[in-house]
Each structure stands twice: as structure tokens, then as C-alpha cells.
N, C-alpha and C. Protein backbone atom coordinates (compact mmCIF):
# COMPACT_ATOMS: atom_id res chain seq x y z
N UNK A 1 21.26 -1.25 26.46
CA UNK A 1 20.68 -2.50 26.02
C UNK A 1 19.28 -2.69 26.60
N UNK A 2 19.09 -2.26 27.61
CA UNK A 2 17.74 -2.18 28.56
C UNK A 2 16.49 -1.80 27.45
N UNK A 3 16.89 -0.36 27.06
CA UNK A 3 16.01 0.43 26.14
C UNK A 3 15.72 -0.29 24.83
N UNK A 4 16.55 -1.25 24.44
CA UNK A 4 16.35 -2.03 23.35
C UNK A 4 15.62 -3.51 23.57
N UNK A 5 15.68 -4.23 25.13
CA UNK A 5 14.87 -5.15 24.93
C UNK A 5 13.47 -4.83 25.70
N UNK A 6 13.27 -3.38 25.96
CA UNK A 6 12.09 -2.64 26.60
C UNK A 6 11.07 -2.52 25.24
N UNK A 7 11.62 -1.96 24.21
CA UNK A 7 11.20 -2.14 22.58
C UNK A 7 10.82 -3.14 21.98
N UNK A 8 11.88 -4.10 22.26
CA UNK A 8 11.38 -5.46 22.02
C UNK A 8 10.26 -6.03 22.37
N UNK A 9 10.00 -5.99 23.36
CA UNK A 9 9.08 -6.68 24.35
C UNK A 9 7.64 -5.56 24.10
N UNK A 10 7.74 -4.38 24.16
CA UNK A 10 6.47 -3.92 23.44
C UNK A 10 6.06 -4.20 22.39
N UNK A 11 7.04 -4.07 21.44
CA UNK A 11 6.68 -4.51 19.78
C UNK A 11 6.42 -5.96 19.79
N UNK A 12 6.81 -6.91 20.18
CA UNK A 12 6.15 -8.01 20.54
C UNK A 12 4.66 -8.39 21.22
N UNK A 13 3.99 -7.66 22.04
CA UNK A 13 3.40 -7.28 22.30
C UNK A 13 2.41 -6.82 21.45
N UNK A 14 2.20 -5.50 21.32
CA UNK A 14 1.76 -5.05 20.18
C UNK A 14 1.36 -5.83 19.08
N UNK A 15 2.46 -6.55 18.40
CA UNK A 15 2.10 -7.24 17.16
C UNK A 15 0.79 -8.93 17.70
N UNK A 16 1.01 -8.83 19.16
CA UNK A 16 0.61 -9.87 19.58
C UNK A 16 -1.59 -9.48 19.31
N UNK A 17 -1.53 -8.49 20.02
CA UNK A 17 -2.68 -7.71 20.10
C UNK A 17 -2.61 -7.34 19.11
N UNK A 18 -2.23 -6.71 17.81
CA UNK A 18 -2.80 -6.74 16.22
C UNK A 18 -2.97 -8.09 16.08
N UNK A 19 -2.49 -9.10 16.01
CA UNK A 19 -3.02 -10.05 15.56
C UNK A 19 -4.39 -10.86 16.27
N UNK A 20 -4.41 -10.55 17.51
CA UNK A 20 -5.95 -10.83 18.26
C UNK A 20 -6.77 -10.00 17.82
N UNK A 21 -6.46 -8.53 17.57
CA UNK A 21 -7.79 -8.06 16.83
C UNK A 21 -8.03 -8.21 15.56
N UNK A 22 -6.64 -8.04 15.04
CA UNK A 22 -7.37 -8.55 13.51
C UNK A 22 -7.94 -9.92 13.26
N UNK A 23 -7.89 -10.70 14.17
CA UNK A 23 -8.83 -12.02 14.13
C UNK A 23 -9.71 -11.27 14.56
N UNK A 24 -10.28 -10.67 15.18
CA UNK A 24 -11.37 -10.47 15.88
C UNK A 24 -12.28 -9.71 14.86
N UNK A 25 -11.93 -9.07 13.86
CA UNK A 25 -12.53 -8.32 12.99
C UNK A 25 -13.28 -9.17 12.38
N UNK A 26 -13.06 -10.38 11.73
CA UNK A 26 -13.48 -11.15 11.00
C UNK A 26 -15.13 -11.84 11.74
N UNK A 27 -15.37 -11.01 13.05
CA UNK A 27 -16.42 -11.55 13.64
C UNK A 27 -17.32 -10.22 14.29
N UNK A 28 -16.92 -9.16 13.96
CA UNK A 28 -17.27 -7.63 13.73
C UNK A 28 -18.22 -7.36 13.19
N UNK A 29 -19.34 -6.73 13.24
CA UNK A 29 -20.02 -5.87 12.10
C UNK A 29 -19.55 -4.50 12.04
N UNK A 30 -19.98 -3.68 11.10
CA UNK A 30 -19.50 -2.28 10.50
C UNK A 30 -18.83 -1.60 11.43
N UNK A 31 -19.37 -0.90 12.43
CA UNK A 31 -19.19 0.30 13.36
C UNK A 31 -17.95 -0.25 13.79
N UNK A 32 -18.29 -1.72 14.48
CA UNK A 32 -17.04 -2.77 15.33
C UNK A 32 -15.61 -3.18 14.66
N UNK A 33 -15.56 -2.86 13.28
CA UNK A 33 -14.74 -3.37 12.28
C UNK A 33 -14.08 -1.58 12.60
N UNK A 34 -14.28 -0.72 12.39
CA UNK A 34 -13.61 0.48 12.54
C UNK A 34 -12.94 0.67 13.51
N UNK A 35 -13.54 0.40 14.77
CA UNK A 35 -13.46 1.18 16.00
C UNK A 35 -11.83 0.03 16.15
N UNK A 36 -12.28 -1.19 16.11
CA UNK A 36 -11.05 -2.01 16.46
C UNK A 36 -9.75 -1.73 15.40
N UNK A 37 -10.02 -0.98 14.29
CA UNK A 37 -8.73 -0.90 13.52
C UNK A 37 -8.35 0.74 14.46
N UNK A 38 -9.22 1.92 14.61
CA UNK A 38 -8.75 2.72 15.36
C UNK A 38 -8.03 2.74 16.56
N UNK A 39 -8.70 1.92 17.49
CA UNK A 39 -8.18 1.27 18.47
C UNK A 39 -7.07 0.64 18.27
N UNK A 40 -6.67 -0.50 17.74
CA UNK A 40 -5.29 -0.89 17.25
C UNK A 40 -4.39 0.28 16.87
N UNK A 41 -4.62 0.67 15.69
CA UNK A 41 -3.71 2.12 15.50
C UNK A 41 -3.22 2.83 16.45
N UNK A 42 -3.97 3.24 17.32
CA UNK A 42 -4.11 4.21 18.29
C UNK A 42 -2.92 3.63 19.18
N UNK A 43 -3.15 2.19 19.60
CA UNK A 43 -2.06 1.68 20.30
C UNK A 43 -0.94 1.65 20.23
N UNK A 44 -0.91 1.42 18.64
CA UNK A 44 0.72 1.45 17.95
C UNK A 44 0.93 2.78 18.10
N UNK A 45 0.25 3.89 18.12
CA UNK A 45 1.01 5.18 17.93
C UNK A 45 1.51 5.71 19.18
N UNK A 46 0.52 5.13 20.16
CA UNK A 46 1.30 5.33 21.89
C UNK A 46 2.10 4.44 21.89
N UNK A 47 2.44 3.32 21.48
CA UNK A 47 3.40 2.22 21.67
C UNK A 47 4.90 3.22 20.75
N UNK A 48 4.50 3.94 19.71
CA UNK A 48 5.61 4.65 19.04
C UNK A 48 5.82 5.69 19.96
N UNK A 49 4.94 6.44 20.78
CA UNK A 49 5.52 7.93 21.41
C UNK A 49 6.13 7.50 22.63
N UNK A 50 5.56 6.22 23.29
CA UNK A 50 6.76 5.67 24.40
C UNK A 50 8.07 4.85 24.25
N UNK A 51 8.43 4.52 22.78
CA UNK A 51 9.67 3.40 22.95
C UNK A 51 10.06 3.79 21.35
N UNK A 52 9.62 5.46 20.57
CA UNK A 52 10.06 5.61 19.46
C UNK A 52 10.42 4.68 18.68
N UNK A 53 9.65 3.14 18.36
CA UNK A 53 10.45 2.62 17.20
C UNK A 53 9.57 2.77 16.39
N UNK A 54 10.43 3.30 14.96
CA UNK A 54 9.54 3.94 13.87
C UNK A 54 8.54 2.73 13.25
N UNK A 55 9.05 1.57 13.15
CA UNK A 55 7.59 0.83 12.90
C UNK A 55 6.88 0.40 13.52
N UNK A 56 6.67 1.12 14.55
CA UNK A 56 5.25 0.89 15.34
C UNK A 56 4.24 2.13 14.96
N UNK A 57 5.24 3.28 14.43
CA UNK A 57 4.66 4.43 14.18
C UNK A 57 3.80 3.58 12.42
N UNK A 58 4.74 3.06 12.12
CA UNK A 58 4.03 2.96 10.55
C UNK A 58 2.98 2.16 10.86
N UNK A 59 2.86 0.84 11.37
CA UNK A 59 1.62 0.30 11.74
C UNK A 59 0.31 1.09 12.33
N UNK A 60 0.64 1.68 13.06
CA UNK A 60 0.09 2.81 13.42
C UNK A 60 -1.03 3.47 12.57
N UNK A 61 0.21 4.01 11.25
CA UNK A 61 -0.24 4.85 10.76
C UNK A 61 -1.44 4.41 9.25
N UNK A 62 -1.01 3.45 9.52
CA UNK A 62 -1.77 2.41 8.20
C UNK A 62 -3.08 1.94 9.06
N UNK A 63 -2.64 1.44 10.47
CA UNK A 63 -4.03 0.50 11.35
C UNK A 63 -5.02 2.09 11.13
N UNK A 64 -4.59 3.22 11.52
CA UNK A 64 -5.64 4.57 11.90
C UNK A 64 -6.13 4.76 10.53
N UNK A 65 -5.32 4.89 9.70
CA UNK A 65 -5.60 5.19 8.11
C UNK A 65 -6.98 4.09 7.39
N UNK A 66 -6.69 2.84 8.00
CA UNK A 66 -7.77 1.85 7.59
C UNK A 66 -8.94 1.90 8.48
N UNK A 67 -9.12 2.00 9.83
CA UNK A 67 -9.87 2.51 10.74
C UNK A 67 -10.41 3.72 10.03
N UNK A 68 -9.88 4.57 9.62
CA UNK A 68 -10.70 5.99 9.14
C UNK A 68 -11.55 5.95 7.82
N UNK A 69 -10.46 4.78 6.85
CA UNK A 69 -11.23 5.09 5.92
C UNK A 69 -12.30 3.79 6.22
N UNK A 70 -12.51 2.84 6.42
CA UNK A 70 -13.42 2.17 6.96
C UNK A 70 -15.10 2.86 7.34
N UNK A 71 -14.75 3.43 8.22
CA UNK A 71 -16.01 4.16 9.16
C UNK A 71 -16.51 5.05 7.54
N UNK A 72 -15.09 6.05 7.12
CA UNK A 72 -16.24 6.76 5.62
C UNK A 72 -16.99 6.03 5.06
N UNK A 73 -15.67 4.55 4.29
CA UNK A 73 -16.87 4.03 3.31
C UNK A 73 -18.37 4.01 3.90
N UNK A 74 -18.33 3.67 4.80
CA UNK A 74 -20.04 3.59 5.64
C UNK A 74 -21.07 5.01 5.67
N UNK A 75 -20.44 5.70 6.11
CA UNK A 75 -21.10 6.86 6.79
C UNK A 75 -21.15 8.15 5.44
N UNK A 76 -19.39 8.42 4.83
CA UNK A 76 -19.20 9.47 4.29
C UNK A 76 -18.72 8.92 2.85
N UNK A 77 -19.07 8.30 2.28
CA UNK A 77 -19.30 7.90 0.81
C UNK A 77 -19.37 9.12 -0.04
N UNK A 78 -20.21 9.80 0.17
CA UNK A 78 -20.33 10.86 -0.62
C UNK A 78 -19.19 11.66 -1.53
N UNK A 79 -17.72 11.70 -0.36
CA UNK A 79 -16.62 12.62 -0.53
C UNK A 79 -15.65 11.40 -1.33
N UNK A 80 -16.01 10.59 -1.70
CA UNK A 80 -15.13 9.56 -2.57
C UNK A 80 -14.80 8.40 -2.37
N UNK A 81 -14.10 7.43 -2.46
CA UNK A 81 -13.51 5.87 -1.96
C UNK A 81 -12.42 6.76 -0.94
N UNK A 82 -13.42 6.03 0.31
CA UNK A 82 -13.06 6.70 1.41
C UNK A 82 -12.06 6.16 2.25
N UNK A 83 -12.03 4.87 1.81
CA UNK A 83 -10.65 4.00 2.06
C UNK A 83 -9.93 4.04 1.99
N UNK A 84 -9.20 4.82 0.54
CA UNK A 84 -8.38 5.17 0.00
C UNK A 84 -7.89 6.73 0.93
N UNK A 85 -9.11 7.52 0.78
CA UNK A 85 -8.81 8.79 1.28
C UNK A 85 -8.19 8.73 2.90
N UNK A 86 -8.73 7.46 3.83
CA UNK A 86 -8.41 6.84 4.89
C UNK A 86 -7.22 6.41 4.81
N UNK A 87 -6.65 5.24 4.02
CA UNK A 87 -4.77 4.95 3.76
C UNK A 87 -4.34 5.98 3.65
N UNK A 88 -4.16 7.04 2.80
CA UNK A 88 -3.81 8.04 2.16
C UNK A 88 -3.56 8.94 3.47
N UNK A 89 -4.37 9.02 4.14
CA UNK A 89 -3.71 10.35 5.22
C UNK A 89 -3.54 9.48 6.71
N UNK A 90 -3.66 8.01 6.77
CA UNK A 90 -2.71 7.69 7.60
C UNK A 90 -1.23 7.39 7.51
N UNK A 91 -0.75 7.49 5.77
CA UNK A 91 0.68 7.76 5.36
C UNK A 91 0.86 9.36 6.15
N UNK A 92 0.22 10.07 5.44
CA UNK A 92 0.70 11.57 5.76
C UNK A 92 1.03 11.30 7.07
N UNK A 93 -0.45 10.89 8.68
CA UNK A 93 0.42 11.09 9.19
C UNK A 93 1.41 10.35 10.21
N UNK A 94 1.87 9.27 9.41
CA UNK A 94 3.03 8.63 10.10
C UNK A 94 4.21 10.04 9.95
N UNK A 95 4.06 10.89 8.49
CA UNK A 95 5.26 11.56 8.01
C UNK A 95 4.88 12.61 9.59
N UNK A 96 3.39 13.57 9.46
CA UNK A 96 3.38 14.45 10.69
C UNK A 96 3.73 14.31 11.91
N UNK A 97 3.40 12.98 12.35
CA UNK A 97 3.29 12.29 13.90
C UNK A 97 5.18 12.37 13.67
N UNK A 98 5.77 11.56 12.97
CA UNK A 98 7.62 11.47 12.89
C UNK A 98 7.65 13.04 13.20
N UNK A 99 7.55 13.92 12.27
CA UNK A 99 7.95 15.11 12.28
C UNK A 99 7.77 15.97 13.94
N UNK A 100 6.27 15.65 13.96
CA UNK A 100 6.23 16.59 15.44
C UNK A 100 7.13 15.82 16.65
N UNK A 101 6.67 14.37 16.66
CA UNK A 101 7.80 14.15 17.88
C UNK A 101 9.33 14.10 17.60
N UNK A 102 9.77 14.04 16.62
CA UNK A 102 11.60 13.46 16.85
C UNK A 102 12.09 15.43 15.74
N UNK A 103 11.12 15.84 15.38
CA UNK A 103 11.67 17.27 14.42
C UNK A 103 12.27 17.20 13.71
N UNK A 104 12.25 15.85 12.83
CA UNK A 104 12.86 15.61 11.73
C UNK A 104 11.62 14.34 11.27
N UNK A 105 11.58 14.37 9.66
CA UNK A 105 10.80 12.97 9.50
C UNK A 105 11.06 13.14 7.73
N UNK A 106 11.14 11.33 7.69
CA UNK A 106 11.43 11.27 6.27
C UNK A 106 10.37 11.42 5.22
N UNK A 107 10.64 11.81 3.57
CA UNK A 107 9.46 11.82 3.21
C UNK A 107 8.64 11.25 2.57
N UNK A 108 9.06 9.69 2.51
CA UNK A 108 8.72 8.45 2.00
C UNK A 108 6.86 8.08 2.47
N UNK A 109 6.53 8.74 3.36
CA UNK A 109 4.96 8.40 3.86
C UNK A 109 4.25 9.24 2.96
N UNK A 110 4.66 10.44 2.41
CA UNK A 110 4.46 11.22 1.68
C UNK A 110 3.51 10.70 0.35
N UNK A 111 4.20 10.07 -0.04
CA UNK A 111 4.39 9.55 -1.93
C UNK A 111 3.57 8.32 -1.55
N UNK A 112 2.97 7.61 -0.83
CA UNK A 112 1.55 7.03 -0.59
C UNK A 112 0.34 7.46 -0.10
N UNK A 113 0.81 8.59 0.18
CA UNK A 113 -0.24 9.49 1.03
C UNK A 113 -0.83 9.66 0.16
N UNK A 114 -0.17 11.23 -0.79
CA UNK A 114 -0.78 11.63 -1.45
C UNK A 114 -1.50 10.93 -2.70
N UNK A 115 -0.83 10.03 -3.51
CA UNK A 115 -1.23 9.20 -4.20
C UNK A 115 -3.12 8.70 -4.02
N UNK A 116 -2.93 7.84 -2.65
CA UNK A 116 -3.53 7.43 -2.41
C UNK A 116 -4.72 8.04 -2.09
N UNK A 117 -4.31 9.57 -1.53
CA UNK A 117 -5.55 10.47 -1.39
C UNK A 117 -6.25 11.36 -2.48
N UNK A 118 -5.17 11.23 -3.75
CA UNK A 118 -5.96 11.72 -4.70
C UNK A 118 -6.48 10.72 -5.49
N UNK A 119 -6.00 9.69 -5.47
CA UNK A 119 -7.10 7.92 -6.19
C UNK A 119 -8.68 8.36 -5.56
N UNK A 120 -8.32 8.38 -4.05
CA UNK A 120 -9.79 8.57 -3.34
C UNK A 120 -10.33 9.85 -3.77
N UNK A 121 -10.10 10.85 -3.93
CA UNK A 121 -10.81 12.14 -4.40
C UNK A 121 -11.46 12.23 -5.48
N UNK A 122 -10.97 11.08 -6.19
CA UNK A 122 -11.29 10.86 -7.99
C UNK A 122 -13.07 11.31 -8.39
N UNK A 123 -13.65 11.10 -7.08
CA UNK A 123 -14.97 12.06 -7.23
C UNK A 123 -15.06 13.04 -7.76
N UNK A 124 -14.08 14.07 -6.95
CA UNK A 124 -14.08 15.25 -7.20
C UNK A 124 -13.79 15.90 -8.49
N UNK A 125 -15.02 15.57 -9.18
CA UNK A 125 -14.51 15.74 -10.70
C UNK A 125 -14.31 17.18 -11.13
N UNK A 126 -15.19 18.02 -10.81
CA UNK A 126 -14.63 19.64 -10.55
C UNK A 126 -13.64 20.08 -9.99
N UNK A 127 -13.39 19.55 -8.97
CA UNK A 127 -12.39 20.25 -8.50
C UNK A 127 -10.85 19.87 -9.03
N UNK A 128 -11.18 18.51 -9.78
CA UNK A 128 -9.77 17.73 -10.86
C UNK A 128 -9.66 18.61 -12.16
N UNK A 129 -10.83 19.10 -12.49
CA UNK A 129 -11.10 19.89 -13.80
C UNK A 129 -9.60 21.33 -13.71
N UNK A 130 -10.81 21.98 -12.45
CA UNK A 130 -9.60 23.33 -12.05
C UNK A 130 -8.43 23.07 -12.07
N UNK A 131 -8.09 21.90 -10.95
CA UNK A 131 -6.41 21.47 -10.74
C UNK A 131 -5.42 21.54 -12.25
N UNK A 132 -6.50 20.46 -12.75
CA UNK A 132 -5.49 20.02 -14.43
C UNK A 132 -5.50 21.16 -15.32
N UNK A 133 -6.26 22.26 -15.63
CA UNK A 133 -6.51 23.29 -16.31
C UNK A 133 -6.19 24.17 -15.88
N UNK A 134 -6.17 24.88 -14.94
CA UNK A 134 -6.44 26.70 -14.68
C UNK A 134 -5.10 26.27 -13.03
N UNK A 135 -5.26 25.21 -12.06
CA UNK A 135 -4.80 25.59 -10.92
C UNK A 135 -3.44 24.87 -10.90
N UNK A 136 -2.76 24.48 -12.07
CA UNK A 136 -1.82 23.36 -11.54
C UNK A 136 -0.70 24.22 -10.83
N UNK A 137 -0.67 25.96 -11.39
CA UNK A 137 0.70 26.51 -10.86
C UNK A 137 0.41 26.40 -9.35
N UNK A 138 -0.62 25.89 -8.90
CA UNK A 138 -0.19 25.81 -7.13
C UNK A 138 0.26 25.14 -6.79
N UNK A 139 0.42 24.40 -7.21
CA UNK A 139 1.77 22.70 -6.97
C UNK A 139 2.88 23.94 -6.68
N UNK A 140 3.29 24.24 -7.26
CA UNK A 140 4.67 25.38 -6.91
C UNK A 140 4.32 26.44 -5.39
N UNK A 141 3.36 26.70 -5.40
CA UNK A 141 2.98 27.25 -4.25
C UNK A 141 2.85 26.71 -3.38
N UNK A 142 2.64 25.43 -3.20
CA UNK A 142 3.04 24.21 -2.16
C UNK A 142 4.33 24.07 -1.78
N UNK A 143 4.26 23.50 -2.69
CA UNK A 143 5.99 23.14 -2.33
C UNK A 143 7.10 24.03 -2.05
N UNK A 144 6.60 26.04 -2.55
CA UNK A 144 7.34 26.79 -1.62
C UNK A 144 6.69 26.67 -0.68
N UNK A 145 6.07 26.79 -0.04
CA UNK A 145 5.09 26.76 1.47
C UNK A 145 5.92 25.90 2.07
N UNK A 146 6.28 24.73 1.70
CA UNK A 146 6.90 23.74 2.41
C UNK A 146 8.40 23.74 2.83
N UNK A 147 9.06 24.31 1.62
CA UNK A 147 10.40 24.67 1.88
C UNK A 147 10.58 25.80 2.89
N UNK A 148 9.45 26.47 2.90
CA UNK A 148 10.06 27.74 3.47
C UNK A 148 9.39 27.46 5.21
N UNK A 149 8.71 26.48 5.37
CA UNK A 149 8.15 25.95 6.74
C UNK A 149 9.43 24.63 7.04
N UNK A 150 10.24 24.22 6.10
CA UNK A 150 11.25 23.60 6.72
C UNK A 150 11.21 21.87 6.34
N UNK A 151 10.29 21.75 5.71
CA UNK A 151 9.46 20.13 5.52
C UNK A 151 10.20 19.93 4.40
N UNK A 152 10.94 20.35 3.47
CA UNK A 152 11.42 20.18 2.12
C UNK A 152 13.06 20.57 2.22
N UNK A 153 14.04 20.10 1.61
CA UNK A 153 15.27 20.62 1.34
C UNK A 153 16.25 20.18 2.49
N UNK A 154 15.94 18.78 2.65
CA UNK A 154 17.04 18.14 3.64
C UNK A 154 17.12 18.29 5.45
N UNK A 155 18.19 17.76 5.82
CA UNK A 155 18.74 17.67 7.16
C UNK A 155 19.32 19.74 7.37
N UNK A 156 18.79 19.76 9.01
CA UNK A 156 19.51 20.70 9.26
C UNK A 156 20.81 20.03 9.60
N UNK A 157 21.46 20.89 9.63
CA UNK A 157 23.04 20.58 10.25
C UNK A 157 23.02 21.14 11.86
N UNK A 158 23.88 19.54 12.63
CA UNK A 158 23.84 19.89 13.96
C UNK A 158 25.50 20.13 14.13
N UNK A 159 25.26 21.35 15.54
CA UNK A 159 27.10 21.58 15.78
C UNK A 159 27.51 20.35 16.45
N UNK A 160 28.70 20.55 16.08
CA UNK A 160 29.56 18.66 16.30
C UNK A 160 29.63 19.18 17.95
N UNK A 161 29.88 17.61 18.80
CA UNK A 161 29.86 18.07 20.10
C UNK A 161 30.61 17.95 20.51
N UNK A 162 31.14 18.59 21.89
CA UNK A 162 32.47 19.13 22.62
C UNK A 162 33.27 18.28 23.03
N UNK A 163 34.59 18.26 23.20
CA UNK A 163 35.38 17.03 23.53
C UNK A 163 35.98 17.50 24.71
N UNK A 164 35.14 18.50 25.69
CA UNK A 164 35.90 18.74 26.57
C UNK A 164 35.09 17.65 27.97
């Protein structure tokens, strides 16, 4: 029960300080508007690797994702709506960050990720050309890549434990 109101009391916390900075944004200019969504993120994701509760990881992964794409729209415009490309791979990696610490992760961060990172790519009008025409059989080459690295095709099975 300890470990559960230790959680509590961070995630309380936490949400306390997102909500002081996200007031605080509203009195930010550019650079300051990033750094404090990185910063927030950043917190939630150490607040997730010390007390594993998965939605601190997702806040996390959305606060870093908006922090990132933030700073593009400014700086790296060039490579597309960079905001988007920013949400988009702070889904992915709530899915990576789950995966590397607990070695299992669901794949629901996935299917906003990507979405969201190909809305933002929508620049890339050549390289959408190849995809839709000539490259789509690599979608299959992905997704073996993935199965065969372990990211695709379910739960391993654990041995049941000893009753001695």
C-alpha cells in the first residue's frame, strides 16, 4: 500500500507543477514556451521511471512531443508542421520509453504516432509520391522487421511460478 500512496503523492504533485507551468506558458515567449513544455515532459518521464505509473509516462510523452514540436515550428519549418511531427513521435515514444523499461509495451501510442507524423510530413511531397507508387511493398518490410525484433505478435508467455 506504501508503493501506491508513494504514486499518489507524486502524480499529485506532478499534475500540480503541469499546471503551474502551463500557466506559466501563457506569459512565455518562443524559446521559453518550448523549453517549459520539455522540461515538464521530462519530469513526467522521470516521475514514470521512478514510481512506473503509465500515465505519467503518457503525459510525458505528449508534454516532450509538444515541447519538440514547438521549438520546430520556430526553428525547423522547413521539414513540415512540425507540431504535428513533434505529437507524433512523442506517441512513439511513450510506446519506446514503455517498451525499454517494463519489456513489454502496448501498441496503442503507435496509431497516433504514426498518423500524426505522417499529417506532419505532408511536405514531403516526393518522398509521398515514391511511398504511394513504386515503395508501398515496404510497409511489409516493416512490419516483418518488427515481428521478427519482437514489437509485433503479442505477449511472450511467462513460466507459471513454483509452489514450493
Amino acid at each position: 500500500m506504501q508503493a501506491q500512496t508513494r504514486t499518489r503523492a507524486v502524480s499529485g504533485i506532478l499534475l500540480i507543477v503541469m499546471g503551474l507551468g502551463l500557466f506559466g506558458l501563457q506569459y512565455l515567449e518562443a524559446m521559453g514556451q518550448s523549453a517549459m513544455l520539455l522540461l515538464l515532459g521530462g519530469l513526467f518521464v522521470a516521475a514514470y521511471l521512478y514510481g512506473r505509473s503509465h500515465l505519467l509516462l503518457v503525459f510525458g510523452g505528449i508534454l516532450l512531443g509538444l515541447g519538440a514540436g514547438s521549438y520546430g515550428e520556430r526553428y525547423l519549418y522547413v521539414w513540415g508542421e512540425f507540431s504535428r511531427i513533434g505529437l507524433g513521435a512523442g506517441f512513439v515514444a511513450i510506446y519506446l520509453i514503455a517498451l525499454l523499461r517494463e519489456r513489454r509495451s502496448h501498441w496503442w501510442p503507435l496509431i497516433p504516432g504514426v498518423v500524426l507524423t505522417l499529417l506532419g510530413l505532408g511536405k514531403w511531397h516526393q518522398v509521398w509520391t515514391f511511398l504511394f507508387s513504386d515503395g508501398w511493398p515496404l510497409i511489409f518490410v516493416i512490419i516483418g522487421v518488427m515481428v521478427l525484433l519482437g514489437l509485433l505478435g503479442g505477449r511472450r508467455k511467462t513460466a507459471p511460478a513454483s509452489t514450493d
